[in-house]
C-alpha atoms as a PDB file:
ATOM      1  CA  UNK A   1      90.597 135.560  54.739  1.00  0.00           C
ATOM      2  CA  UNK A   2      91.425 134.793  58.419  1.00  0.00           C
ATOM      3  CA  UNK A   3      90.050 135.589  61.413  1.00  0.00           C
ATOM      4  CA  UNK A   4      91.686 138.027  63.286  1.00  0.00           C
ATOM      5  CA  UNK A   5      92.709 137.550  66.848  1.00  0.00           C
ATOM      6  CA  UNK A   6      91.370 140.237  68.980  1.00  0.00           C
ATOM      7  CA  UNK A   7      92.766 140.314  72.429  1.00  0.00           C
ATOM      8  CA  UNK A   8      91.976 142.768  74.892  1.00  0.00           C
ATOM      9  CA  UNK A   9      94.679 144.466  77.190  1.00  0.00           C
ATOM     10  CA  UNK A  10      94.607 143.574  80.521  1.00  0.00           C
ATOM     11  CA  UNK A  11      94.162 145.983  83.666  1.00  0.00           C
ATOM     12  CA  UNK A  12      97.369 146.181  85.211  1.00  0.00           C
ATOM     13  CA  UNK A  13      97.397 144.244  88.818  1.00  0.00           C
ATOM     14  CA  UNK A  14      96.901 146.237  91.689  1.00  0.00           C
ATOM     15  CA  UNK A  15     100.482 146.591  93.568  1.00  0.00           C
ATOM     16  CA  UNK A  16     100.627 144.436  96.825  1.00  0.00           C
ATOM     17  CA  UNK A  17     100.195 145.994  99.319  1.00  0.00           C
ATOM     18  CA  UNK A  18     103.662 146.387 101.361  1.00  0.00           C
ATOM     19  CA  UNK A  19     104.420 146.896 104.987  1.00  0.00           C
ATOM     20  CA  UNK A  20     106.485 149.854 105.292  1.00  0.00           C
ATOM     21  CA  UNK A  21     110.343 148.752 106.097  1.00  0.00           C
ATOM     22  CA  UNK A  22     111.677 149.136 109.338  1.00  0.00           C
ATOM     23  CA  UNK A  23     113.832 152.208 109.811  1.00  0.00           C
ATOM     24  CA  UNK A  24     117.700 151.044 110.339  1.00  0.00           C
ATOM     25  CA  UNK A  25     119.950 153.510 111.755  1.00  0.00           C
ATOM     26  CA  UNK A  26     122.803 153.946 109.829  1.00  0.00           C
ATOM     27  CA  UNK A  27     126.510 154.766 111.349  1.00  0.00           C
ATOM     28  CA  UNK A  28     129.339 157.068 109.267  1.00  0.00           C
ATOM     29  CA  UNK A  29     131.872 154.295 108.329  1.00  0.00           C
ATOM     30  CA  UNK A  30     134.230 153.956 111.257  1.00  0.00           C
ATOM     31  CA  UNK A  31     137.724 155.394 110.543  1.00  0.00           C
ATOM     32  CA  UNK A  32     140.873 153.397 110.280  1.00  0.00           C
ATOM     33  CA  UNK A  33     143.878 154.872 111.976  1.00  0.00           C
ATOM     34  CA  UNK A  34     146.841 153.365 110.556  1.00  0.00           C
ATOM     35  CA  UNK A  35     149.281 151.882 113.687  1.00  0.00           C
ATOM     36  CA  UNK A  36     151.373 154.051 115.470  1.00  0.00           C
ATOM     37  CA  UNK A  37     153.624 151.776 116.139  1.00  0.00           C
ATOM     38  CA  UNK A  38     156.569 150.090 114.048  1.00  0.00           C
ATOM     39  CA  UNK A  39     156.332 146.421 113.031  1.00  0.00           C
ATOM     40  CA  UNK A  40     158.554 144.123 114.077  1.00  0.00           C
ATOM     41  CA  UNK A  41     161.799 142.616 113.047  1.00  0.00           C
ATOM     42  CA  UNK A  42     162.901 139.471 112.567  1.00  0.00           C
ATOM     43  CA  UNK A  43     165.453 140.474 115.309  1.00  0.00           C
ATOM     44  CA  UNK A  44     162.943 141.668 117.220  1.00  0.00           C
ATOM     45  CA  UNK A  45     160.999 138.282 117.102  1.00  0.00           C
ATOM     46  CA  UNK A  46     164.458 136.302 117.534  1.00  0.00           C
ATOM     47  CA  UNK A  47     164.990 138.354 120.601  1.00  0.00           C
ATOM     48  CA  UNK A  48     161.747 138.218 122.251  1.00  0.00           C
ATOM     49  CA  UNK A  49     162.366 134.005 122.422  1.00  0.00           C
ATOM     50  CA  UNK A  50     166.006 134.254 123.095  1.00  0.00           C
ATOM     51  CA  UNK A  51     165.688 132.815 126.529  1.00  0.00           C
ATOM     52  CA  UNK A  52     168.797 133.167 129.460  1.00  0.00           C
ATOM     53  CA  UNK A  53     169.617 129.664 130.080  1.00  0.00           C
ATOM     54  CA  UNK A  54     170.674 130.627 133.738  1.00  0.00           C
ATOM     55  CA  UNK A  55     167.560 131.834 134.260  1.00  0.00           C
ATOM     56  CA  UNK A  56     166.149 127.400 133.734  1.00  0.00           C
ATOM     57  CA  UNK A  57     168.787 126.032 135.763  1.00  0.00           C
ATOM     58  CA  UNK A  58     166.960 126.413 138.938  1.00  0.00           C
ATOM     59  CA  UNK A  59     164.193 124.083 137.426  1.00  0.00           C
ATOM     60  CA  UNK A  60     165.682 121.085 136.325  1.00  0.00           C
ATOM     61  CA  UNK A  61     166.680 118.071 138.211  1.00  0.00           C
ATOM     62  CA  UNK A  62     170.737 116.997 139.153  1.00  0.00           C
ATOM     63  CA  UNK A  63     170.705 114.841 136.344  1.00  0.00           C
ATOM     64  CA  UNK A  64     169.540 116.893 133.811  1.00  0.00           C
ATOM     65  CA  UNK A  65     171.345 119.972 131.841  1.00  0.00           C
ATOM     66  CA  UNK A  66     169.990 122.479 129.357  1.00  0.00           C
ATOM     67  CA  UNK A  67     171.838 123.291 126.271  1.00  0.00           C
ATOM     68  CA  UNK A  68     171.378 126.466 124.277  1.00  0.00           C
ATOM     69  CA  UNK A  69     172.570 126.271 120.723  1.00  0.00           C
ATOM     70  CA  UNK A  70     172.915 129.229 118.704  1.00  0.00           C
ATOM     71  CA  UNK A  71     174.168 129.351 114.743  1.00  0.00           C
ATOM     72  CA  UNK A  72     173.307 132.010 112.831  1.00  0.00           C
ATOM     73  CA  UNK A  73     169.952 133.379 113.432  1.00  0.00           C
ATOM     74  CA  UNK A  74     168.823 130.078 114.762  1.00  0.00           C
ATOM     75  CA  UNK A  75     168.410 129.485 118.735  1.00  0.00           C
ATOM     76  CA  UNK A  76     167.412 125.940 120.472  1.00  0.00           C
ATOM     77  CA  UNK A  77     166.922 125.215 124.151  1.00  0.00           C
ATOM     78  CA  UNK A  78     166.961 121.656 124.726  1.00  0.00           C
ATOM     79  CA  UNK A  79     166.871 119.776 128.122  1.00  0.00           C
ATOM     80  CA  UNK A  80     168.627 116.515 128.147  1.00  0.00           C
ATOM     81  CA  UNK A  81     168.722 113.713 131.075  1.00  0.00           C
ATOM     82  CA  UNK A  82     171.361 111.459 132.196  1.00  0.00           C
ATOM     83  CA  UNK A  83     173.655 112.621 129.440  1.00  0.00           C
ATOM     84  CA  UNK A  84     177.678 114.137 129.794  1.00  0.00           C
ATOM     85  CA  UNK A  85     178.000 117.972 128.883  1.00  0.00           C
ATOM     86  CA  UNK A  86     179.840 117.139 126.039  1.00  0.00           C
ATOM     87  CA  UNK A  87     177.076 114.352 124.798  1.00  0.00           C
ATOM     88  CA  UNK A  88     174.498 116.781 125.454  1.00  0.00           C
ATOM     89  CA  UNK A  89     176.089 119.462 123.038  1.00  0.00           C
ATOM     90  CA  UNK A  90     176.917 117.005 120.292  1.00  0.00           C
ATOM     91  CA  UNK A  91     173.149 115.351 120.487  1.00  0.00           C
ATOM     92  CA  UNK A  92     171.822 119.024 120.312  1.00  0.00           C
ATOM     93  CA  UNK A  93     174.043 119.436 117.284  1.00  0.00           C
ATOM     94  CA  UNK A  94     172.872 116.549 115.804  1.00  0.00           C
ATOM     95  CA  UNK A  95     169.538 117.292 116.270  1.00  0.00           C
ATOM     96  CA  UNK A  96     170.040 120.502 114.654  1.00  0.00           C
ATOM     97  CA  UNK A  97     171.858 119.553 111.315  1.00  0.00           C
ATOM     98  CA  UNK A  98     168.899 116.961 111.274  1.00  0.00           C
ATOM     99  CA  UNK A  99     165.909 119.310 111.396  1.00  0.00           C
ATOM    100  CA  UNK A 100     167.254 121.914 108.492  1.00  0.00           C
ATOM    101  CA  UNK A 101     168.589 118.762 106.638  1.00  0.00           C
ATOM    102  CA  UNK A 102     172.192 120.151 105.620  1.00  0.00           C
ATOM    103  CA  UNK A 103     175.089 120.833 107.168  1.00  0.00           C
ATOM    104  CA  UNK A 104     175.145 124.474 108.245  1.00  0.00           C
ATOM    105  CA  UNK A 105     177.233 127.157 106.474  1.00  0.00           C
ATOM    106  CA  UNK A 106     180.869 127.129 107.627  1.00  0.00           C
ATOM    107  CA  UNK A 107     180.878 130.923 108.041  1.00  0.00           C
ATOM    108  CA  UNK A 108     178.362 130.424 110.824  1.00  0.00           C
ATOM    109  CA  UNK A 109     179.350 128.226 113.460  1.00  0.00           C
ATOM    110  CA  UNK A 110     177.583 125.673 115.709  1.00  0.00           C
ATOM    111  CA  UNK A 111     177.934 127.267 119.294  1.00  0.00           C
ATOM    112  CA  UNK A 112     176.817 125.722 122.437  1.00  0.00           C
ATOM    113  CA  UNK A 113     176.523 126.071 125.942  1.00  0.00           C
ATOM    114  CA  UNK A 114     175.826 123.345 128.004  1.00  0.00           C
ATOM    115  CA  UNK A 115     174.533 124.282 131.865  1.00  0.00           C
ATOM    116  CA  UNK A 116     173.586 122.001 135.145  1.00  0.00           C
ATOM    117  CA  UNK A 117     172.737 122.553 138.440  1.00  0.00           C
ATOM    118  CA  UNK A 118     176.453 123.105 139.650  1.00  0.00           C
ATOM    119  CA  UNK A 119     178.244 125.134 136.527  1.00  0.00           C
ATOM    120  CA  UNK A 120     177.736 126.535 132.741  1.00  0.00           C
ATOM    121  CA  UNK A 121     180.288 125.158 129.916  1.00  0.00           C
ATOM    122  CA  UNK A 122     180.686 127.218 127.230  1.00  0.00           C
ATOM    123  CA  UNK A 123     180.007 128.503 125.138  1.00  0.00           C
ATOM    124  CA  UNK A 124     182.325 126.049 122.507  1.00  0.00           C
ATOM    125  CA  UNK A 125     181.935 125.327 119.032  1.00  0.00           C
ATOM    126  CA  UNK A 126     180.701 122.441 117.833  1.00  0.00           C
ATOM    127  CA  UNK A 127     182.625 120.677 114.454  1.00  0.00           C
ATOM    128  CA  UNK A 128     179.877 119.725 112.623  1.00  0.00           C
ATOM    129  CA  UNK A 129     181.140 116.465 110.148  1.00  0.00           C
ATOM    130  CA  UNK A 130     179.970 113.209 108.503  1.00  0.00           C
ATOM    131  CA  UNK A 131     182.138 110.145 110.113  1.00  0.00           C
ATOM    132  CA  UNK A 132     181.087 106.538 108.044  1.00  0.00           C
ATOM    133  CA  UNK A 133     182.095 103.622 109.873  1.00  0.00           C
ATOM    134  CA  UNK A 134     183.401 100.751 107.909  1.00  0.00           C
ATOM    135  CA  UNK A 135     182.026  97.733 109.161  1.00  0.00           C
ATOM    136  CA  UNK A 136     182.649  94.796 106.481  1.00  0.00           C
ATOM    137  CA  UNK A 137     185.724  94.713 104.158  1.00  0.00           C
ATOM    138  CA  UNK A 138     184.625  92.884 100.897  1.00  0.00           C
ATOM    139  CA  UNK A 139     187.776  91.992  98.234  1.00  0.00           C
END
């Protein structure tokens, strides 16, 4: 027969003794009170950069002129120097048709107004158009 393994229970380990926590004081959870006020718009955002070009013409040099482009919802400022009103107004356009990467819808015009020092043009629409210049015949 075998031998029977007799194992004896063990005492159970006295409990560390612990340091009695620090008291915390506790706050009620703060309340949230919704806003009051309305968000805004996209025409309110639109509106708060829409900027008065006659309000920049007393900063800029004789040879420079702002132009203010507007299609759609879309408003650019641009300062240009040593550049004709009408040059001005067809670089902004360019610049624009660029930077969205089409041409803009025909519903929606380009519209610019070109000011200097001295007077304000515009605003005028601006014909928007792809012109390829032929510069080799081949037969």
């Amino acid at each position: 027969m075998a031998k029977k393994r007799v194992t004896k229970k063990k005492a159970p380990r006295a409990a560390k003794q612990q340091e009695p926590a620090e008291e915390v004081e506790t706050f009620p959870p703060a309340e949230v009170i919704p806003d009051a006020e309305p968000q805004p718009t996209d025409d309110d955002i639109n509106n708060a950069y829409r900027v008065d070009i006659s309000d920049l013409v007393d900063s800029i040099d004789d040879n420079q002129c702002i132009v203010e482009l507007t299609c759609g919802d879309h408003i650019r400022v641009s300062t240009y120097e040593n550049k004709h009103v009408a040059d001005a107004a067809e670089e902004a356009a360019a610049a624009y048709v660029m930077t969205i990467g089409k041409f803009p819808d025909p519903t929606e015009p380009v519209m610019t107004t070109v000011a200097t020092r001295s007077a304000t043009f515009g605003p005028f629409v601006v014909a928007c158009s792809l012109v390829v210049e032929a510069r080799e015949i081949r037969g």
